[in-house]
ModelCIF file with pLDDT and N, C-alpha, C, O atoms, coordinates in Angstrom:
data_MODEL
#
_entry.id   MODEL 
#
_entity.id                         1 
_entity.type                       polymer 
_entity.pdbx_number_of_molecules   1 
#
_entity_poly.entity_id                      1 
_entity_poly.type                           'polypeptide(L)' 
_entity_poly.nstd_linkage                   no 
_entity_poly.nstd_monomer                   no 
_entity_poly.pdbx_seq_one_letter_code       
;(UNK)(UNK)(UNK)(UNK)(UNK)(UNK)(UNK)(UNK)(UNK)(UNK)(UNK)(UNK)(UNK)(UNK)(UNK)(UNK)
(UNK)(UNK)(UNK)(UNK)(UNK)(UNK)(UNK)(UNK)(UNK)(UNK)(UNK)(UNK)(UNK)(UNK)(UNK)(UNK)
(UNK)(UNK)(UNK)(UNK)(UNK)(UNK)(UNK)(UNK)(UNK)(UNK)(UNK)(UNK)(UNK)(UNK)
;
_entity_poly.pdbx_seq_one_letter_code_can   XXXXXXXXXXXXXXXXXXXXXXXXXXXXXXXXXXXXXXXXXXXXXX 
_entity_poly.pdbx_strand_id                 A 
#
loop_
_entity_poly_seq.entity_id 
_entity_poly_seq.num 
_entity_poly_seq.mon_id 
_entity_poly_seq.hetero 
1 1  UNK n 
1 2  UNK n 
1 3  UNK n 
1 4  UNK n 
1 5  UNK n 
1 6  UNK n 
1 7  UNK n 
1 8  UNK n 
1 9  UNK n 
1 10 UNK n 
1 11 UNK n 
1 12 UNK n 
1 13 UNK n 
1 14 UNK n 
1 15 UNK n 
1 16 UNK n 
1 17 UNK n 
1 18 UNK n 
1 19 UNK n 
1 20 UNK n 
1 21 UNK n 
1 22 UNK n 
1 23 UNK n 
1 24 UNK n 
1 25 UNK n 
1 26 UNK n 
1 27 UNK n 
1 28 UNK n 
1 29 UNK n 
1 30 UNK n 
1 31 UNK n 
1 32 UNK n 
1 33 UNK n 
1 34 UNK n 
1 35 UNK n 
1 36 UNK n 
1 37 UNK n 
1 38 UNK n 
1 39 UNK n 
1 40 UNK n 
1 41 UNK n 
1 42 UNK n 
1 43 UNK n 
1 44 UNK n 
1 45 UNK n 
1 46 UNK n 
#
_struct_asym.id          A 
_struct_asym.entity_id   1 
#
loop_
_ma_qa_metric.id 
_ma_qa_metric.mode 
_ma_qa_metric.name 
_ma_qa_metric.software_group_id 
_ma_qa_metric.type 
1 global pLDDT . pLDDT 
2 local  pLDDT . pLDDT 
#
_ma_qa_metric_global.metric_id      1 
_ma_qa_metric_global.metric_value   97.67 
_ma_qa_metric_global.model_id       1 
_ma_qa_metric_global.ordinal_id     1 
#
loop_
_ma_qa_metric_local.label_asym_id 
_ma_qa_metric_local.label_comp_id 
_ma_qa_metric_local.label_seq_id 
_ma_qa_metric_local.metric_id 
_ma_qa_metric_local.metric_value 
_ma_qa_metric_local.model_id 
_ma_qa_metric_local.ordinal_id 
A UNK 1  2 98.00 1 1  
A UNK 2  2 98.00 1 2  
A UNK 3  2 90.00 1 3  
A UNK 4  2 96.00 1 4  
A UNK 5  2 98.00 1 5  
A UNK 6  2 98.00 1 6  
A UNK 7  2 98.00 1 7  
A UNK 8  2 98.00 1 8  
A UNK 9  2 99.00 1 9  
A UNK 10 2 99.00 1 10 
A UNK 11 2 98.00 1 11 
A UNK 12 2 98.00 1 12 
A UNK 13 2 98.00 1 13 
A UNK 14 2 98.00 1 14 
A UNK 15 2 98.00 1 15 
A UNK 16 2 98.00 1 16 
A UNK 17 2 97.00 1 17 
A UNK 18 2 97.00 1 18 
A UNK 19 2 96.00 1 19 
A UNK 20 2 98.00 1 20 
A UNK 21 2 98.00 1 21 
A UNK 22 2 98.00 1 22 
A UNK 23 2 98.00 1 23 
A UNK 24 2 98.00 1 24 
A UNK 25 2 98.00 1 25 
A UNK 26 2 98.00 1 26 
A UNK 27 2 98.00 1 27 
A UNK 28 2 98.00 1 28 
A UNK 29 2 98.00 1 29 
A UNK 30 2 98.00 1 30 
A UNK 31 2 98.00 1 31 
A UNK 32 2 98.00 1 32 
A UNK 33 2 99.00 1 33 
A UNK 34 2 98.00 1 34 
A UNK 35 2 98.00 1 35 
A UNK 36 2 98.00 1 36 
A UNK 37 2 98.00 1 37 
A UNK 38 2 98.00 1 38 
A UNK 39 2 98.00 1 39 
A UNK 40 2 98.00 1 40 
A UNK 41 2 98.00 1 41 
A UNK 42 2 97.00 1 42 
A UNK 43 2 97.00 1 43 
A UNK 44 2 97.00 1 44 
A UNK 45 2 97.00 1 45 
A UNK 46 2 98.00 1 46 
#
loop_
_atom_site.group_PDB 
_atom_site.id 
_atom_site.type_symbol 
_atom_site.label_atom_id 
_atom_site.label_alt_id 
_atom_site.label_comp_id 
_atom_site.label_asym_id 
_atom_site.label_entity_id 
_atom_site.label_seq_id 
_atom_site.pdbx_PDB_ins_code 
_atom_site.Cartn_x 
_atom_site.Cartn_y 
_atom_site.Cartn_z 
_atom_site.occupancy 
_atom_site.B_iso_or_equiv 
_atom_site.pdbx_formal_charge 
_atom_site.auth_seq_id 
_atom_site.auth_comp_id 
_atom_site.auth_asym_id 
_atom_site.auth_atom_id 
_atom_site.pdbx_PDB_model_num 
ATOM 1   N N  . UNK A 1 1  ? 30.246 0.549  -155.336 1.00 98.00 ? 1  UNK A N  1 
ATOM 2   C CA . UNK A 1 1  ? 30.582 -0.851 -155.602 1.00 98.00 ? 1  UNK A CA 1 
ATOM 3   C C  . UNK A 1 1  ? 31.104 -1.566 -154.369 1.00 98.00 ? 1  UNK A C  1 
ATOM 4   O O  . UNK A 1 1  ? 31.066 -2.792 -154.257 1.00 98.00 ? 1  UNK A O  1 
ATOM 5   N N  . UNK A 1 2  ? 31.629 -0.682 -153.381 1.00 98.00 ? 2  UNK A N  1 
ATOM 6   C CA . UNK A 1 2  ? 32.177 -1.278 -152.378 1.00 98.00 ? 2  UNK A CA 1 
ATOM 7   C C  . UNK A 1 2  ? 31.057 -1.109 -150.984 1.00 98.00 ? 2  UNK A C  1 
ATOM 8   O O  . UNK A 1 2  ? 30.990 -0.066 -150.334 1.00 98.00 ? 2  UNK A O  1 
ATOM 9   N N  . UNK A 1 3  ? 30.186 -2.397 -150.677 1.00 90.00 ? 3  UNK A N  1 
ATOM 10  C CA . UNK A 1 3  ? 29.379 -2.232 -149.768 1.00 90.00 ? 3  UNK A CA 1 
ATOM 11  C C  . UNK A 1 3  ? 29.599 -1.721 -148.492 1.00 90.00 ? 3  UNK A C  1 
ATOM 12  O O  . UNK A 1 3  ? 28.723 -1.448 -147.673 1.00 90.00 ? 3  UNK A O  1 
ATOM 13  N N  . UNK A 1 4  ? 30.961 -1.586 -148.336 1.00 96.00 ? 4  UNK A N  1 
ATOM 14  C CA . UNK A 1 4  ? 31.878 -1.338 -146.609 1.00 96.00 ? 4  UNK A CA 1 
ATOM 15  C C  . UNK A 1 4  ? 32.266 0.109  -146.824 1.00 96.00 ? 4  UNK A C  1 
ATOM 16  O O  . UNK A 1 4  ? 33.051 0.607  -146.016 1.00 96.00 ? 4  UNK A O  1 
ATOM 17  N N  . UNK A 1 5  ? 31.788 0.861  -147.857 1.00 98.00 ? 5  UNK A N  1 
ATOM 18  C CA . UNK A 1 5  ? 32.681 1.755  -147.820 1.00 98.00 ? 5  UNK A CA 1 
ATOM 19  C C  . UNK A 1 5  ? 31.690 3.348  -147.796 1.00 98.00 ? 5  UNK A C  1 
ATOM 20  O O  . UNK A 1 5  ? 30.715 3.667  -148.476 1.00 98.00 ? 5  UNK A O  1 
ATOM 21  N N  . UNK A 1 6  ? 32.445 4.115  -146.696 1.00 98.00 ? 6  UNK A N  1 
ATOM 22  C CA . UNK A 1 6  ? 31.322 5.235  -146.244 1.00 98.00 ? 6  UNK A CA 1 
ATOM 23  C C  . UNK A 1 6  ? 30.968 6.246  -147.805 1.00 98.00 ? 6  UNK A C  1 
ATOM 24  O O  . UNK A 1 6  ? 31.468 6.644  -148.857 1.00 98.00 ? 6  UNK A O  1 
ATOM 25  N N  . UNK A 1 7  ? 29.737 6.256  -146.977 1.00 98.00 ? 7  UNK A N  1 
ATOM 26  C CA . UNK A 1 7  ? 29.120 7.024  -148.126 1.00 98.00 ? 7  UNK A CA 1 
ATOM 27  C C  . UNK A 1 7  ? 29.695 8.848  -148.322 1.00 98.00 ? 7  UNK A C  1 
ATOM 28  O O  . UNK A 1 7  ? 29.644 9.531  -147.299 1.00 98.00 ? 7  UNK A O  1 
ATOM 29  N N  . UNK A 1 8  ? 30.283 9.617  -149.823 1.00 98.00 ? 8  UNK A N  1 
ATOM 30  C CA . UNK A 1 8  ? 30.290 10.639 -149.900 1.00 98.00 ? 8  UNK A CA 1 
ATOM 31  C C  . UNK A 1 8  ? 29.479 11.667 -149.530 1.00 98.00 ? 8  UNK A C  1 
ATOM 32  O O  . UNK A 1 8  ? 28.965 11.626 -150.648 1.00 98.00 ? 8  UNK A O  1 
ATOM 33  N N  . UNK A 1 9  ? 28.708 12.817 -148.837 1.00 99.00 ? 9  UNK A N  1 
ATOM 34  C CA . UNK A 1 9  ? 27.753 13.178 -148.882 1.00 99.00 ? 9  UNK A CA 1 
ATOM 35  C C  . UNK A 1 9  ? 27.848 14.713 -149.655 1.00 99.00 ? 9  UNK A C  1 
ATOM 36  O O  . UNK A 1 9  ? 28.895 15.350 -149.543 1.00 99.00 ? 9  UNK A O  1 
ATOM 37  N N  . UNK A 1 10 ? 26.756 15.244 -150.407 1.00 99.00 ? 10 UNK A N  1 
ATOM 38  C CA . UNK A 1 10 ? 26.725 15.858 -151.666 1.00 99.00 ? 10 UNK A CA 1 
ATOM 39  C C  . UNK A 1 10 ? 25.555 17.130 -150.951 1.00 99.00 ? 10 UNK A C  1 
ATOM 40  O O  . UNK A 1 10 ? 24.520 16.500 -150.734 1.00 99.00 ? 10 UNK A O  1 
ATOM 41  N N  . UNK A 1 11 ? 25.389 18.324 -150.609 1.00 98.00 ? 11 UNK A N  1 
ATOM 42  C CA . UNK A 1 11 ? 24.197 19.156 -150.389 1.00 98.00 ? 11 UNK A CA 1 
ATOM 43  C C  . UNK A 1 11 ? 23.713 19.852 -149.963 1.00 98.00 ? 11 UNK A C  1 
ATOM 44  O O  . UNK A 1 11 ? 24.547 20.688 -150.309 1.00 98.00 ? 11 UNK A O  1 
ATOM 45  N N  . UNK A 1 12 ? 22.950 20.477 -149.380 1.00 98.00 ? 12 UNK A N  1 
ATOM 46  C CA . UNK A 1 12 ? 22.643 21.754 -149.190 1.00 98.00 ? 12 UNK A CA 1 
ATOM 47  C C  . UNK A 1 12 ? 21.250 21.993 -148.601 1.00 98.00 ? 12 UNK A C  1 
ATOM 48  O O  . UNK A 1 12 ? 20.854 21.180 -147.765 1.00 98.00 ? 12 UNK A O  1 
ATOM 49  N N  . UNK A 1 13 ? 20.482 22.994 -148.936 1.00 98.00 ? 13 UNK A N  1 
ATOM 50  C CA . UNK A 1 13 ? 18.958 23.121 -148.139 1.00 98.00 ? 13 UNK A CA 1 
ATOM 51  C C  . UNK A 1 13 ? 18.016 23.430 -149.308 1.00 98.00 ? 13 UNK A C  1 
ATOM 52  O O  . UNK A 1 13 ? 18.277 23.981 -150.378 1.00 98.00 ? 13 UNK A O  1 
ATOM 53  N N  . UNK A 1 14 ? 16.834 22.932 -148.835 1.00 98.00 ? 14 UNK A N  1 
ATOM 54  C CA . UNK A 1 14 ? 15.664 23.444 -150.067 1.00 98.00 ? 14 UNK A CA 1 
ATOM 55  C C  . UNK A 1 14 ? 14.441 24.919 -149.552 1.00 98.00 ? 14 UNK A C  1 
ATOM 56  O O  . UNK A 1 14 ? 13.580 25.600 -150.110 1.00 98.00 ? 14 UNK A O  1 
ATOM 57  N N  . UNK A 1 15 ? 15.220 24.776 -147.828 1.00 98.00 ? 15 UNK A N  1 
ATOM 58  C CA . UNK A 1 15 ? 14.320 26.012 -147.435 1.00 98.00 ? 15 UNK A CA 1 
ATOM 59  C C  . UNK A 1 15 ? 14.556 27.589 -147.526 1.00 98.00 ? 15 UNK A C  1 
ATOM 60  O O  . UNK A 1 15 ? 15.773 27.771 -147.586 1.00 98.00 ? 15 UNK A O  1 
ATOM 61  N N  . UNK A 1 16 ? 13.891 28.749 -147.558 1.00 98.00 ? 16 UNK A N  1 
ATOM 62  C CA . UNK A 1 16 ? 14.240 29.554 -147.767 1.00 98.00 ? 16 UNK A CA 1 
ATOM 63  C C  . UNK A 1 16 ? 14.194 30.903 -146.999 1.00 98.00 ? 16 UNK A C  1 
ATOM 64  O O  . UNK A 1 16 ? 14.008 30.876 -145.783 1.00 98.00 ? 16 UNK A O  1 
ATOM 65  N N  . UNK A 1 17 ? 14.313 31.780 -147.485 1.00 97.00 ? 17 UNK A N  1 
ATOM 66  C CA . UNK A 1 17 ? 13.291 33.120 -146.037 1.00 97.00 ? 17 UNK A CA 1 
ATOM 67  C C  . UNK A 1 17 ? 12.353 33.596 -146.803 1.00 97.00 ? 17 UNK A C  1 
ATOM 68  O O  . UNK A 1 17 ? 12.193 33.396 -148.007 1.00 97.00 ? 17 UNK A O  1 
ATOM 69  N N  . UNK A 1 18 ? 11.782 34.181 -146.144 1.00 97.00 ? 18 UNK A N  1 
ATOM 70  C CA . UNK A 1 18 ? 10.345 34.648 -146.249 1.00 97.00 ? 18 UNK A CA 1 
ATOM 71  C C  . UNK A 1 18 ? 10.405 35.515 -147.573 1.00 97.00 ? 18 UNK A C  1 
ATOM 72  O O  . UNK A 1 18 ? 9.493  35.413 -148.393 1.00 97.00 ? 18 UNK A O  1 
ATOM 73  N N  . UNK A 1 19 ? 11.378 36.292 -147.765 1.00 96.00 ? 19 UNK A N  1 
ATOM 74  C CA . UNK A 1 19 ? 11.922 36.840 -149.192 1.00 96.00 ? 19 UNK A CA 1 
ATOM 75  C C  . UNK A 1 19 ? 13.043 36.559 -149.511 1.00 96.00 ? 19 UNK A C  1 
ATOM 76  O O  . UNK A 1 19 ? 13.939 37.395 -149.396 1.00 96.00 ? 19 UNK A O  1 
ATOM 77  N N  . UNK A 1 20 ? 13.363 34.831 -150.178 1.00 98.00 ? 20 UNK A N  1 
ATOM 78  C CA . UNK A 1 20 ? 14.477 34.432 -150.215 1.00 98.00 ? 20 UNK A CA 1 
ATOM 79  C C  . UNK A 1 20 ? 14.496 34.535 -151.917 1.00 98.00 ? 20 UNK A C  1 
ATOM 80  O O  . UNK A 1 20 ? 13.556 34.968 -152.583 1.00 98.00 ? 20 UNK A O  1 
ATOM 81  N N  . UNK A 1 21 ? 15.645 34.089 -152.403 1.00 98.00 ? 21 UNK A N  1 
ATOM 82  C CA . UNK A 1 21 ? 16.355 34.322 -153.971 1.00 98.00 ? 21 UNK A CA 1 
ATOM 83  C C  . UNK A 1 21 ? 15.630 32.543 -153.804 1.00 98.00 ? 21 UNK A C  1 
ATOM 84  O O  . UNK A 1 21 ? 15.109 31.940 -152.866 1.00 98.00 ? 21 UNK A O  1 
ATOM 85  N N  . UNK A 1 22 ? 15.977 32.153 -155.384 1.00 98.00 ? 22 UNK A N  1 
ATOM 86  C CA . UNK A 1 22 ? 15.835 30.864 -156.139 1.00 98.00 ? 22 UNK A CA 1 
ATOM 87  C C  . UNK A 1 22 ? 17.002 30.032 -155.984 1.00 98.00 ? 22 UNK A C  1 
ATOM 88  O O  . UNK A 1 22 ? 16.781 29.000 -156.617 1.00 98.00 ? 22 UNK A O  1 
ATOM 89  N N  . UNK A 1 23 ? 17.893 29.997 -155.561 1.00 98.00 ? 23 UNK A N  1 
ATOM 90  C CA . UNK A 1 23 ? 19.501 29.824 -155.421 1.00 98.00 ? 23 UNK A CA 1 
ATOM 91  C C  . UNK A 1 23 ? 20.280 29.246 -153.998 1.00 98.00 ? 23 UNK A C  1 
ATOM 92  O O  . UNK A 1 23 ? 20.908 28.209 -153.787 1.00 98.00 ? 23 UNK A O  1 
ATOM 93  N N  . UNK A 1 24 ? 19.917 30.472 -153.088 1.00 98.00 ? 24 UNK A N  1 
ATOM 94  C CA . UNK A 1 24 ? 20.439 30.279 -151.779 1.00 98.00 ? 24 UNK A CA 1 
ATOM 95  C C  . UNK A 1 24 ? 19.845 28.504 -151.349 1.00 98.00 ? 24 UNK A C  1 
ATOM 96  O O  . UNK A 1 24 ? 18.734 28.105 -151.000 1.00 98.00 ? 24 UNK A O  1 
ATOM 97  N N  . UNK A 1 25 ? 21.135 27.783 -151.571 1.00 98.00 ? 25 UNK A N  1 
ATOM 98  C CA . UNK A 1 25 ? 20.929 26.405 -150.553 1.00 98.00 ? 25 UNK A CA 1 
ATOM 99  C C  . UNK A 1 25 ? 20.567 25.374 -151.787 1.00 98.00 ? 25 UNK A C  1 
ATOM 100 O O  . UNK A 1 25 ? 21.066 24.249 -151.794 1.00 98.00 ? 25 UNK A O  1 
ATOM 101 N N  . UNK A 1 26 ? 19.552 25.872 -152.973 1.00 98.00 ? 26 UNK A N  1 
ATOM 102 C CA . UNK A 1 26 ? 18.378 24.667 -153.583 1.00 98.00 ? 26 UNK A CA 1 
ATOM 103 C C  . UNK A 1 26 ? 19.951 24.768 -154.209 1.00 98.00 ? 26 UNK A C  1 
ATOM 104 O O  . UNK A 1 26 ? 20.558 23.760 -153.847 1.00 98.00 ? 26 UNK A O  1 
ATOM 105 N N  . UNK A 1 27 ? 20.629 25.468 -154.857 1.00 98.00 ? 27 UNK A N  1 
ATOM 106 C CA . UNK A 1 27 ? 21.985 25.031 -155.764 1.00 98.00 ? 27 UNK A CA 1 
ATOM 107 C C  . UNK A 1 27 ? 22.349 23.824 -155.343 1.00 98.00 ? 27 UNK A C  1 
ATOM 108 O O  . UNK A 1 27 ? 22.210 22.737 -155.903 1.00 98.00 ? 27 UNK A O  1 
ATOM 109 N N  . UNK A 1 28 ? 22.877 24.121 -154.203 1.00 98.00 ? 28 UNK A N  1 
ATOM 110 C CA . UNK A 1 28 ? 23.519 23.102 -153.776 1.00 98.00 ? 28 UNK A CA 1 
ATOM 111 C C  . UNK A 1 28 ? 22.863 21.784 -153.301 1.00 98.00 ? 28 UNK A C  1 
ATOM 112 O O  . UNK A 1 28 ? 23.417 20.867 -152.694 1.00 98.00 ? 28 UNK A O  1 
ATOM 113 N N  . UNK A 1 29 ? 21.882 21.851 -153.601 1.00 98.00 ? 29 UNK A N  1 
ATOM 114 C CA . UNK A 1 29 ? 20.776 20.291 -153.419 1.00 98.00 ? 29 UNK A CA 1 
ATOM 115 C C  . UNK A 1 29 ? 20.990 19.663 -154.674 1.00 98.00 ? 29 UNK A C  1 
ATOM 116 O O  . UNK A 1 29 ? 21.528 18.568 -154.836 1.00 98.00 ? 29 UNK A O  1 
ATOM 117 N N  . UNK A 1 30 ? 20.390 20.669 -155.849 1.00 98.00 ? 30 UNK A N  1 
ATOM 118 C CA . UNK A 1 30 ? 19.946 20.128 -157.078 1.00 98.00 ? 30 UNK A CA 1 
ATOM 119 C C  . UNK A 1 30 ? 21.690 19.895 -157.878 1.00 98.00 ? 30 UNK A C  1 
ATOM 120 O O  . UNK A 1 30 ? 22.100 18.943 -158.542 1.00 98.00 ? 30 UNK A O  1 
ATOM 121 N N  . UNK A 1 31 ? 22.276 20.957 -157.541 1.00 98.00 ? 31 UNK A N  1 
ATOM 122 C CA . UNK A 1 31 ? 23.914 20.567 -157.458 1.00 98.00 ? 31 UNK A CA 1 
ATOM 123 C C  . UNK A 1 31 ? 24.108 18.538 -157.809 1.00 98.00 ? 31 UNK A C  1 
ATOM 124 O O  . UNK A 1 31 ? 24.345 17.614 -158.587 1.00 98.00 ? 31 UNK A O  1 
ATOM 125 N N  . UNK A 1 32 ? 23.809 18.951 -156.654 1.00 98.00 ? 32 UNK A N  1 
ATOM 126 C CA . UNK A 1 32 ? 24.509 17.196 -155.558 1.00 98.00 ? 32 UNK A CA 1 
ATOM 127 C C  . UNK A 1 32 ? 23.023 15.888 -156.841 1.00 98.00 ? 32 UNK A C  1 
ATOM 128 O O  . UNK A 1 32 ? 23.274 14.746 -157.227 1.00 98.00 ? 32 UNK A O  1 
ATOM 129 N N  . UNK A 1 33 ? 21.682 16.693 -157.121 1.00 99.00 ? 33 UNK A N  1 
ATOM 130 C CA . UNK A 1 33 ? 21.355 15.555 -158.223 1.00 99.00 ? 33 UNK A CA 1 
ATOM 131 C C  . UNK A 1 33 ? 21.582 15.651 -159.351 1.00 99.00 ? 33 UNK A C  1 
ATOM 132 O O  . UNK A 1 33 ? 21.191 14.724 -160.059 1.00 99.00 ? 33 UNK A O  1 
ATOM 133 N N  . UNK A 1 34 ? 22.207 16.648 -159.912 1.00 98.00 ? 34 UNK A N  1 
ATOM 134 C CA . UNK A 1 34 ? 22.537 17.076 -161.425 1.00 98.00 ? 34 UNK A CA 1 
ATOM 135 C C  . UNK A 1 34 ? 24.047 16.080 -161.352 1.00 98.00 ? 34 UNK A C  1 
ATOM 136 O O  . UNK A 1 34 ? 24.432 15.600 -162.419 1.00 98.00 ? 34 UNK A O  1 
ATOM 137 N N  . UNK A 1 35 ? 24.557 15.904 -160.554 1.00 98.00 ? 35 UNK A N  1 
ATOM 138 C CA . UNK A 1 35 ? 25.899 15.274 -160.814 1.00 98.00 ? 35 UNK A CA 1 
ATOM 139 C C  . UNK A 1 35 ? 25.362 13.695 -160.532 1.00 98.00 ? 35 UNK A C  1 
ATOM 140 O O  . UNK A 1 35 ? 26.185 12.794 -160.695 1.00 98.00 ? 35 UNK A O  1 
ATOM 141 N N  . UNK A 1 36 ? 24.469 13.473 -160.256 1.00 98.00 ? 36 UNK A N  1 
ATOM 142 C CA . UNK A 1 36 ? 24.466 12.027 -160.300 1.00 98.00 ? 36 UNK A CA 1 
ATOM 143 C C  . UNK A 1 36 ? 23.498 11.926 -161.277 1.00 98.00 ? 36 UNK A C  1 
ATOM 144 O O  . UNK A 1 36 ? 23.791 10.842 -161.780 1.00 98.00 ? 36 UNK A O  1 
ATOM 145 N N  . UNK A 1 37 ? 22.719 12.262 -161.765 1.00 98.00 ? 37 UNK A N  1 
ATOM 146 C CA . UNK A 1 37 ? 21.996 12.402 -163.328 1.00 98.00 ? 37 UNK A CA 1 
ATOM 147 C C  . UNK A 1 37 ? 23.374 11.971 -164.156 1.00 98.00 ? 37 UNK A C  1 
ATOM 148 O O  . UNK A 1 37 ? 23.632 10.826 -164.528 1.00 98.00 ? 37 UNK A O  1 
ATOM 149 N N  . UNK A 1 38 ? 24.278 13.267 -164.380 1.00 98.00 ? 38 UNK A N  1 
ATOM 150 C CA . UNK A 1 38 ? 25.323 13.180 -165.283 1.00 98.00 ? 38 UNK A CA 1 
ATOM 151 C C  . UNK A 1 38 ? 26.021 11.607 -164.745 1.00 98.00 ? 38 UNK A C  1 
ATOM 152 O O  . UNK A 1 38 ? 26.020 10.661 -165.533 1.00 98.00 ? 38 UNK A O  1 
ATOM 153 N N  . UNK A 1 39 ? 26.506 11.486 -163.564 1.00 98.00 ? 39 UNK A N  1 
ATOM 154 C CA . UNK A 1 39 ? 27.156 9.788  -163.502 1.00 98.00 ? 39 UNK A CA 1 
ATOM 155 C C  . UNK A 1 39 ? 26.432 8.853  -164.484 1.00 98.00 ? 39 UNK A C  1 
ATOM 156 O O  . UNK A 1 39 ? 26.999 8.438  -165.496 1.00 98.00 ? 39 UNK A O  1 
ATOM 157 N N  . UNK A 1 40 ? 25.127 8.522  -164.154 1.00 98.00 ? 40 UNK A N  1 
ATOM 158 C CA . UNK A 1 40 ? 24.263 7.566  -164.681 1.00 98.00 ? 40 UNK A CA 1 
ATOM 159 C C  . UNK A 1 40 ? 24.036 7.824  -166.062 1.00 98.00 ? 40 UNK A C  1 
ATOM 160 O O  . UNK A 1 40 ? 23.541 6.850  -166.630 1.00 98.00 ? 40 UNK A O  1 
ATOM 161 N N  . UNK A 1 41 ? 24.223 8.762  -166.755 1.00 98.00 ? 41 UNK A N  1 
ATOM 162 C CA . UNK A 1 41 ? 24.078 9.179  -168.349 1.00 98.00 ? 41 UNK A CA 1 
ATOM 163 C C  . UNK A 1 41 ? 25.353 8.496  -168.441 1.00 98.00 ? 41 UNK A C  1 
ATOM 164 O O  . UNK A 1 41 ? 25.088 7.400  -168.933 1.00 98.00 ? 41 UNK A O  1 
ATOM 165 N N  . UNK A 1 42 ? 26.586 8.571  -168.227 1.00 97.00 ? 42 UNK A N  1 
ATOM 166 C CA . UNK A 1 42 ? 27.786 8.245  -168.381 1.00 97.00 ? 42 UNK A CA 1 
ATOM 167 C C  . UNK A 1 42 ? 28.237 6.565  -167.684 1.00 97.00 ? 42 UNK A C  1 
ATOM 168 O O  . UNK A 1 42 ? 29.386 6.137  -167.567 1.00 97.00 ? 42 UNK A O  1 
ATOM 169 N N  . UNK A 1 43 ? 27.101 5.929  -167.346 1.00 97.00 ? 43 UNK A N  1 
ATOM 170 C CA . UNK A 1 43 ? 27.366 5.044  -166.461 1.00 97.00 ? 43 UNK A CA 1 
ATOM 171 C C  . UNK A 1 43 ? 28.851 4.582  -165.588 1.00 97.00 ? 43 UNK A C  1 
ATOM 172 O O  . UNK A 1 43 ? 29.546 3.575  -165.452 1.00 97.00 ? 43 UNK A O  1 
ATOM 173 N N  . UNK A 1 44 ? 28.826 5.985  -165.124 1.00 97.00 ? 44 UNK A N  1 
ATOM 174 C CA . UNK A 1 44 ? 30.197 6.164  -163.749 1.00 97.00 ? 44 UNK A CA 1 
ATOM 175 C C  . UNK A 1 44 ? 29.652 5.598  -162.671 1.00 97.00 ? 44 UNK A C  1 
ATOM 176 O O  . UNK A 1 44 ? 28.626 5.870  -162.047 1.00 97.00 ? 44 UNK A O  1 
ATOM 177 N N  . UNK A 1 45 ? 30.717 4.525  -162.489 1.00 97.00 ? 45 UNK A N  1 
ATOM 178 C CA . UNK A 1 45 ? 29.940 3.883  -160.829 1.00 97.00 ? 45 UNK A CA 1 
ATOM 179 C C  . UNK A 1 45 ? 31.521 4.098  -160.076 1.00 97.00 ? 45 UNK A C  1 
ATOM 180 O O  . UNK A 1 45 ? 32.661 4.020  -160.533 1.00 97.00 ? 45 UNK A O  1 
ATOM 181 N N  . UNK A 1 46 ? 31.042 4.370  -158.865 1.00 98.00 ? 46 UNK A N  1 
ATOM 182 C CA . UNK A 1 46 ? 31.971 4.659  -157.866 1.00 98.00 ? 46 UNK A CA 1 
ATOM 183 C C  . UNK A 1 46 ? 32.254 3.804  -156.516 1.00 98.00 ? 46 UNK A C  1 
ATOM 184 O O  . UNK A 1 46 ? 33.111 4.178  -155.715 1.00 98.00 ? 46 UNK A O  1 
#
């Protein structure tokens, strides 16, 4: 709401290793859009 005011930043990585898990990094991406899904269901503005 406040145009002057720095942005929070929310996240993580979507890349992986060559035999990486489902988890390492994408958590913390999809993390950071699952909580702004939930804001906007709840119409939380910040």
């Amino acid at each position: 709401t406040d145009p002057d005011a720095l942005p929070v930043y929310v996240g993580s990585h979507l890349d992986t290793q060559p035999t990486g898990g489902k988890y390492d990094g994408v958590l913390g991406v999809l993390g950071g859009l699952e909580l702004v899904r939930t804001l906007n269901d709840l119409d939380i503005k910040t």
